[in-house]
Protein backbone atom coordinates (compact mmCIF):
# COMPACT_ATOMS: atom_id res chain seq x y z
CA UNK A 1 -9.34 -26.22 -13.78
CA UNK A 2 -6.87 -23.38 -12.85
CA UNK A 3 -8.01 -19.66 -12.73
CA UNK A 4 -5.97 -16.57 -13.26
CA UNK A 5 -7.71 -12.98 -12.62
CA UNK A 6 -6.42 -9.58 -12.21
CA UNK A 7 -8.29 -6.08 -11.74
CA UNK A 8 -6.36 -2.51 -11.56
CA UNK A 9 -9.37 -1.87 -9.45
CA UNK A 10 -12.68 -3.28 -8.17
CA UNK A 11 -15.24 -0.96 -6.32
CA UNK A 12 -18.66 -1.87 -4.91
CA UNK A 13 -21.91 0.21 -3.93
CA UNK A 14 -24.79 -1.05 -1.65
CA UNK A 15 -27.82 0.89 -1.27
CA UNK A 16 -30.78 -0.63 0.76
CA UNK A 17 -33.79 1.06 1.97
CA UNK A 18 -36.52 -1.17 4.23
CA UNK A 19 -39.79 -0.41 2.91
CA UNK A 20 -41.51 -2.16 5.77
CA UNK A 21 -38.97 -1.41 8.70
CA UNK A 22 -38.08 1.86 7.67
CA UNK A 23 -33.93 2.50 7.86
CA UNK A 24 -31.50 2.04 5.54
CA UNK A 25 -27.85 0.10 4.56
CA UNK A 26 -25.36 1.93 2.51
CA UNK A 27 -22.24 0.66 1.95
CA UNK A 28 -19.54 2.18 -0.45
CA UNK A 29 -15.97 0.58 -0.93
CA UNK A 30 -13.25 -0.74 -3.48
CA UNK A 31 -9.95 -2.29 -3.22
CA UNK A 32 -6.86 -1.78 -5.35
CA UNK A 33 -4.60 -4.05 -7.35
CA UNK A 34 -6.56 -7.22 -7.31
CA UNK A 35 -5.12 -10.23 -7.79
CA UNK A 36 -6.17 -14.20 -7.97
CA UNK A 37 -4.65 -17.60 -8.61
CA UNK A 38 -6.56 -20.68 -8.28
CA UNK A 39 -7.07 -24.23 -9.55
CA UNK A 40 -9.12 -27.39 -8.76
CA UNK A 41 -10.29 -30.67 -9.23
CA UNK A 42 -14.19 -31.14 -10.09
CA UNK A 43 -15.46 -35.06 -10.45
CA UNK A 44 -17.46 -35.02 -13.24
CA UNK A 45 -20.25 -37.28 -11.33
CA UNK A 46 -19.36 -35.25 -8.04
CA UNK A 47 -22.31 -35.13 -5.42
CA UNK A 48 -22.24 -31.07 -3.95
CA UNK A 49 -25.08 -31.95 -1.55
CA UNK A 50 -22.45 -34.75 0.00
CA UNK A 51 -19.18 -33.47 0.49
CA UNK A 52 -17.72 -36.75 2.05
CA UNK A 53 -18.19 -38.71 -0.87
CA UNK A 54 -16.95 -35.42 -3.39
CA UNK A 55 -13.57 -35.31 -1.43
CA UNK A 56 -13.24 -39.32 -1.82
CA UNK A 57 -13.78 -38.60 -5.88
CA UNK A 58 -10.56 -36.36 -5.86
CA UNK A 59 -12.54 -33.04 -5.26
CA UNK A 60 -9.64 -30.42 -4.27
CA UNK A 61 -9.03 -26.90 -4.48
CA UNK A 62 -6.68 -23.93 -3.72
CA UNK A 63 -6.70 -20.47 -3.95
CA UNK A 64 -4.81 -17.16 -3.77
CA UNK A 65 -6.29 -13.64 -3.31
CA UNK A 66 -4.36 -10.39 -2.61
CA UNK A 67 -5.11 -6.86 -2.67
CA UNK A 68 -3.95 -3.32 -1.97
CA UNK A 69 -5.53 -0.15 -0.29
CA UNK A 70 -8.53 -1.21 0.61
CA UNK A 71 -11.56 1.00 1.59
CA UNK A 72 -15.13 0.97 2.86
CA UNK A 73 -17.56 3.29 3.80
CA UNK A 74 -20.56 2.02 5.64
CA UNK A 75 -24.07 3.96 7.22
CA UNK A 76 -26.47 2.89 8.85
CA UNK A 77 -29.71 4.27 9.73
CA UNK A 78 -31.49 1.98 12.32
CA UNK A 79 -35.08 4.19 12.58
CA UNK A 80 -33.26 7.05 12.85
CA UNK A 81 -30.23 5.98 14.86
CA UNK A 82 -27.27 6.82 12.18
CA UNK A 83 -24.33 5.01 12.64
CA UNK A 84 -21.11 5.60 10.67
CA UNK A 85 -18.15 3.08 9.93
CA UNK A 86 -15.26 3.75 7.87
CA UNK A 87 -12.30 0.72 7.46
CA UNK A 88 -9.32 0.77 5.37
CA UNK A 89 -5.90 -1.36 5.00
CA UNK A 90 -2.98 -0.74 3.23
CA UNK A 91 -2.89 -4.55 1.84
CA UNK A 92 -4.30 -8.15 2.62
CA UNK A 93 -4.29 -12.03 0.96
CA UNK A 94 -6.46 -14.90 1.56
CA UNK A 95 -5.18 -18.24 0.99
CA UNK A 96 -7.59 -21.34 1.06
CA UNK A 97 -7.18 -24.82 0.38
CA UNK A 98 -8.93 -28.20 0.74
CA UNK A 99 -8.57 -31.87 -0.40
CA UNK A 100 -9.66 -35.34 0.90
CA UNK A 101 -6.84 -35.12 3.46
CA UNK A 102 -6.51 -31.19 4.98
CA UNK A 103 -8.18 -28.11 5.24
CA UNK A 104 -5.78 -25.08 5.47
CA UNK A 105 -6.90 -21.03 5.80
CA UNK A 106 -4.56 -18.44 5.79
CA UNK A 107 -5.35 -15.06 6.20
CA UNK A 108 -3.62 -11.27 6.65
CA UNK A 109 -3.65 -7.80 6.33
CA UNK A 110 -1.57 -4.83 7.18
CA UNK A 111 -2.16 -1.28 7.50
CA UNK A 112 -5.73 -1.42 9.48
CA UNK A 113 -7.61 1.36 10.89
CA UNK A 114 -11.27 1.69 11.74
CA UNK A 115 -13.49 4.86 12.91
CA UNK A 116 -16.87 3.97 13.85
CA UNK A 117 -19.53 6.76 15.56
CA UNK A 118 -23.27 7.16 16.33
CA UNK A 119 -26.12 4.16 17.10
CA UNK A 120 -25.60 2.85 20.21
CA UNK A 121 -21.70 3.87 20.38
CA UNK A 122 -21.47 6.73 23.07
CA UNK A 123 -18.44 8.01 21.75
CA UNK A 124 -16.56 7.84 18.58
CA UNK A 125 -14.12 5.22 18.23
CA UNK A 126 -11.04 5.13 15.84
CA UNK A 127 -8.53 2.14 16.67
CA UNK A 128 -5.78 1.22 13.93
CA UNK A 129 -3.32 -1.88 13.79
CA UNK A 130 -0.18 -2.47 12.03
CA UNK A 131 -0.86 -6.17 10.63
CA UNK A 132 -3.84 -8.78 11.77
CA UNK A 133 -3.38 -12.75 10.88
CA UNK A 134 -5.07 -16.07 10.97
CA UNK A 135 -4.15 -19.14 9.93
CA UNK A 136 -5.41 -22.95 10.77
CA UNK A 137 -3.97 -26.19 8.88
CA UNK A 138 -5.61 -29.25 9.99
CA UNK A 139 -6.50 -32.85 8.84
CA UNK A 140 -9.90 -33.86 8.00
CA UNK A 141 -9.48 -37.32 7.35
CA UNK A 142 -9.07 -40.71 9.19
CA UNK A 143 -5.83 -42.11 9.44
CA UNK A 144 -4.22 -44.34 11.88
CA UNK A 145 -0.62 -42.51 11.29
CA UNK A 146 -0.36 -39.20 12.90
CA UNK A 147 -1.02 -36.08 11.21
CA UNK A 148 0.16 -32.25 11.18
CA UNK A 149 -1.88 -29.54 12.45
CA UNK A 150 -1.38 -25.84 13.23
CA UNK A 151 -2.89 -22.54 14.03
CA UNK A 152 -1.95 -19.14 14.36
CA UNK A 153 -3.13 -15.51 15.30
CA UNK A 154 -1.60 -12.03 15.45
CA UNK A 155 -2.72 -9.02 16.07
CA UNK A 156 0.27 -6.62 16.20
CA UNK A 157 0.47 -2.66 17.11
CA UNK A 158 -2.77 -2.35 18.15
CA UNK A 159 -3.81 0.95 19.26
CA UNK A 160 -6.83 3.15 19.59
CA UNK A 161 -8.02 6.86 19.84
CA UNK A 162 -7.10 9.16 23.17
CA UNK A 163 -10.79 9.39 23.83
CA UNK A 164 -11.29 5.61 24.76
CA UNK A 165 -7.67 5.83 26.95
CA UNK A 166 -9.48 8.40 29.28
CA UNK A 167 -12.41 6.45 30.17
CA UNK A 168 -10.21 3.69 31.18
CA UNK A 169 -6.93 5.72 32.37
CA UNK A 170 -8.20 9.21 32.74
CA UNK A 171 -4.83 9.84 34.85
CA UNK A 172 -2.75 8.27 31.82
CA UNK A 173 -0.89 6.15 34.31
CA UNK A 174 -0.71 3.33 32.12
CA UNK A 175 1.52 3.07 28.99
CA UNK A 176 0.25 3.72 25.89
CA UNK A 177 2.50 1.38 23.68
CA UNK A 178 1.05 -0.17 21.13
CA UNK A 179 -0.39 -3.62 22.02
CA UNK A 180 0.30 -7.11 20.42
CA UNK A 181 -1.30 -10.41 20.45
CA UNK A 182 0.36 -13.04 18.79
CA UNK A 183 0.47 -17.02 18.57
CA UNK A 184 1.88 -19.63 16.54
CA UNK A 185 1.00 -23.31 16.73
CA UNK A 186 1.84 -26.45 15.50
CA UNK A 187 1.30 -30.09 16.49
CA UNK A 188 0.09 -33.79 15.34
CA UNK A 189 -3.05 -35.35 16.27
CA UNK A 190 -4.96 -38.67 15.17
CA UNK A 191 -8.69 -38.64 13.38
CA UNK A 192 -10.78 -41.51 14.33
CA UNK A 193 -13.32 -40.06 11.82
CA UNK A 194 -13.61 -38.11 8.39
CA UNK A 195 -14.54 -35.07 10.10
CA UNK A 196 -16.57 -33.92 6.70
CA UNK A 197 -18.61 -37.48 6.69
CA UNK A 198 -22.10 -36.47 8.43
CA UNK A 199 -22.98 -40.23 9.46
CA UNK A 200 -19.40 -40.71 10.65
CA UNK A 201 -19.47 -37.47 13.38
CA UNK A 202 -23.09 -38.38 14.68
CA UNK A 203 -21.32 -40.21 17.31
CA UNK A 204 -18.85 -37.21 17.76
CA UNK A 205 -22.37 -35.16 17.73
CA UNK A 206 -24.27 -37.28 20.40
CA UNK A 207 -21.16 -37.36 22.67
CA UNK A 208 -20.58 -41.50 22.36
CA UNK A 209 -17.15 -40.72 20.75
CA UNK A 210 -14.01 -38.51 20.48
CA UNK A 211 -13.08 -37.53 17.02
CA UNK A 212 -9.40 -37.98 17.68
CA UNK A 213 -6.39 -37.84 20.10
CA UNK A 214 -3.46 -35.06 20.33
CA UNK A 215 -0.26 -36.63 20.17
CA UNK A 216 2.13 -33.55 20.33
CA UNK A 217 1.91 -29.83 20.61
CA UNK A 218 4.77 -26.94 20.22
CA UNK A 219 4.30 -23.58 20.79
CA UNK A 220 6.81 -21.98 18.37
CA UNK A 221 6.11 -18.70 19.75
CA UNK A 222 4.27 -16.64 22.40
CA UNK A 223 3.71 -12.89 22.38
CA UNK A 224 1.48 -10.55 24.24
CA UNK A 225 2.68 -7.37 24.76
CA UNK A 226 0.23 -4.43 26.17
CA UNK A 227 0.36 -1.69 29.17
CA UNK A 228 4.24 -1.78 29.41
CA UNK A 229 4.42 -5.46 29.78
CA UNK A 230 5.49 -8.03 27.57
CA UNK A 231 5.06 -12.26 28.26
CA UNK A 232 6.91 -14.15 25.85
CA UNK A 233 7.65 -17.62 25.44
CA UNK A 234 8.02 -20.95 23.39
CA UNK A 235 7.61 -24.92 24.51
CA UNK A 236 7.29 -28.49 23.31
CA UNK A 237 5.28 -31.53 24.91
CA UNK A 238 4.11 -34.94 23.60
CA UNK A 239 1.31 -36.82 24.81
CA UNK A 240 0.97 -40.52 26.21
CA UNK A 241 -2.63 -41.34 25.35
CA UNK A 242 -2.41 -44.74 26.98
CA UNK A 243 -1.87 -42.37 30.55
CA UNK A 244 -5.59 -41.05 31.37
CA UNK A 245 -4.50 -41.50 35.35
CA UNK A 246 -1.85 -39.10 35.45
CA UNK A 247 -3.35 -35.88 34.90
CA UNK A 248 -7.33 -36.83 35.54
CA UNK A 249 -8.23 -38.35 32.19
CA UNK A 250 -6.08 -35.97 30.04
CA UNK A 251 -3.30 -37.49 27.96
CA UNK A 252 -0.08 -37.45 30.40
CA UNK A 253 2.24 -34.60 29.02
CA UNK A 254 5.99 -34.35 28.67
CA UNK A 255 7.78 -31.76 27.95
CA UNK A 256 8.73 -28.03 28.96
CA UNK A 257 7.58 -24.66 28.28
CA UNK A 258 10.08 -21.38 28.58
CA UNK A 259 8.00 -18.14 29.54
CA UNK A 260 9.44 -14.97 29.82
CA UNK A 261 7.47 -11.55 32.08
CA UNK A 262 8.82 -8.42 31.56
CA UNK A 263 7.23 -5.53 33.32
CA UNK A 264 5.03 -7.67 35.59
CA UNK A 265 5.11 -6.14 38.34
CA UNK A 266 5.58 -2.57 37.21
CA UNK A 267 2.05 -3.35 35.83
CA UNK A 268 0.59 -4.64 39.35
CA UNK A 269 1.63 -0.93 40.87
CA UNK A 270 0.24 0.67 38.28
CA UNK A 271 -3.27 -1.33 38.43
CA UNK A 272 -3.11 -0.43 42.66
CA UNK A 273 -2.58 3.23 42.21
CA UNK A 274 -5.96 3.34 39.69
CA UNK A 275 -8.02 1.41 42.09
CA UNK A 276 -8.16 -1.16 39.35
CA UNK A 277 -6.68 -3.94 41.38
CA UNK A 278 -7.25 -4.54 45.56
CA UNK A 279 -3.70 -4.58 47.17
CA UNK A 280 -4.07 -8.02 48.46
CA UNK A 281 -5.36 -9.27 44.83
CA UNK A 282 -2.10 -7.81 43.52
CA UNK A 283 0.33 -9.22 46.45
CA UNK A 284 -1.58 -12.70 45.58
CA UNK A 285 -0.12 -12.46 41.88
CA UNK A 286 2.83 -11.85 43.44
CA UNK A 287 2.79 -14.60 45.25
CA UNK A 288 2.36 -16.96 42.35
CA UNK A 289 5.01 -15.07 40.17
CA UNK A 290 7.31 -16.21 43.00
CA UNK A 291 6.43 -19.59 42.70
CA UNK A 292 6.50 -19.93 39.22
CA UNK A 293 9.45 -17.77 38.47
CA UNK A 294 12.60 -16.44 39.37
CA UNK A 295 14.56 -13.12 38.61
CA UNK A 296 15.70 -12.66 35.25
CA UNK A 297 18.27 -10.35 33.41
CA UNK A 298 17.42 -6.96 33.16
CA UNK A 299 14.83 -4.69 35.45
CA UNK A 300 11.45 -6.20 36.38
CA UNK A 301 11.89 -9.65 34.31
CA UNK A 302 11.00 -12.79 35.69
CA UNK A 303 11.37 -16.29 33.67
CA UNK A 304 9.96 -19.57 34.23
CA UNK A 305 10.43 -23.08 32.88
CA UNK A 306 7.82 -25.60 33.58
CA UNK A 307 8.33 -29.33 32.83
CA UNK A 308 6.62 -32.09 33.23
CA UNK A 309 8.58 -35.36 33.10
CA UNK A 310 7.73 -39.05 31.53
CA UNK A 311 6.93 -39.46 35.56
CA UNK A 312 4.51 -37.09 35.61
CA UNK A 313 6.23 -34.61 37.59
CA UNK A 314 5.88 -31.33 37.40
CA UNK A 315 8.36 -28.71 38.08
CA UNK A 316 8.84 -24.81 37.64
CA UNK A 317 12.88 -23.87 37.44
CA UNK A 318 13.89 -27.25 39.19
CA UNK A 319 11.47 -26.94 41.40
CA UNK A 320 8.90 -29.61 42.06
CA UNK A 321 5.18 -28.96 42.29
CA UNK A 322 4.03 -32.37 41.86
């Protein structure tokens, strides 16, 4: 079966009184330029109540949504506490698909703000962000070959309203940059199970068994960047899951990780002058930047470069720690 839908525009009204209760839900929205692609595979003698055995019948599906300017407009009275929330986003797209072997999500939007006021909030709050993300691949099924896996999550040029920086900065010491949280994963990994078989995982469930073993993980990029700092950084390790002695029953690692710090410490003097940090809390952070890191190029940038060899030593810029 494949699917093909499209809508100029699409708008939706909710309007819910509590007889009972008392209070009320009201929520008003719509979304632009609406767009969806999907297709499947449905067994005719398919079983919904037992996904396990629909997946094994060549049950599969995948889809593609999309929109633009999205809007909604939500109030709520909670016996007589009002509380007002208004979101929009300039676009988005949700991307799902699922067959005996993987499970994959993909999810993203851009152009995000949010004001929300009243109920229990003591202030109004308006915080907007530049593009949000989410995305997990993964197996579901047993194999004895290894499989792919990977997640990610961003949440890039955050900021928010004045009003909530001067209840935590009143003195606006801190920068006021907009923040960013982002992620991106990949690996392989083993299933001893079909994660979607119920009688399979009650093992899993009761704690008798692992469902599988991680066999290698890369980070293909780190970034967190808030306050006038920024950590960046990428790495690489694979996993001996025959070594459980090495590293206290976890898999023994190899491999390196490259982090970059800029603004660390600009960020500790900051924190001291608010009160926010104790002096000798801030000097201990010091302390272990030193010993993880060394002096990079430009002002107030520290790298590092942690490895772990097929030893099980662990270093940090040549450095041995163990």
């Amino acid at each position: 079966l494949t699917q093909t839908m499209q809508a100029d525009s699409v708008t939706y009204n909710i309007d819910f009184k509590d007889p009972k209760q008392g209070g009320s839900f009201k929520v008003d929205g719509g979304m632009n330029t609406l767009k969806f692609d999907g297709a499947g595979s449905y067994p005719s003698d398919m079983d919904i109540n037992d996904m396990a055995a629909m997946l094994k019948a060549g049950f599969a599906f995948s889809g593609t949504a999309s929109y633009l300017n999205g809007q909604m407009a939500m109030n709520v009275d909670d016996k007589g506490k009002k509380t007002d929330i208004n979101t929009s986003s300039e676009s988005g797209n949700f991307i799902v698909a699922m067959d005996d072997q993987r499970l994959n999500y993909n999810i993203a939007s851009k152009g995000i703000s949010m004001d929300m006021a009243g109920g229990e909030i003591p202030f109004p709050v308006s915080i907007k962000m530049a593009e949000s993300g989410f995305n997990l691949m993964m197996p579901i099924a047993k194999q004895d070959e290894e499989q792919d896996f990977a997640f990610g999550f961003k949440m890039a040029n955050f900021t928010m309203s004045d009003m909530i920086w001067g209840i935590v900065d009143p003195s606006a010491q801190l920068p006021r940059d907009p923040a960013t949280v982002a992620i991106d994963l990949t690996g392989k990994a083993k299933l001893f199970f079909d994660l979607m078989d119920a009688k399979q995982m009650e093992a899993v469930e009761k704690g008798d068994a692992v469902p599988g073993e991680l066999n290698a993980l890369t980070l293909k990029s780190l970034n967190v960047s808030a306050v006038g700092a920024e950590l960046t950084g990428t790495g690489d390790f694979t996993f001996d899951t025959t070594d459980l002695e090495t590293f206290d029953g976890m898999p023994a690692p190899t491999g390196a990780v490259d982090l970059k710090l800029v603004g660390g410490n600009g960020l500790l003097d900051k924190l001291v002058a608010m009160g926010m940090l104790p002096e000798d809390q801030a000097m201990g952070a010091r302390m272990m930047m030193g010993l993880f890191a060394v002096a990079g190029e430009g002002e107030d940038t520290l790298t590092s470069k942690i490895e772990v060899n097929d030893q099980g030593h662990v270093s940090a810029n040549g450095q041995r720690l163990k």
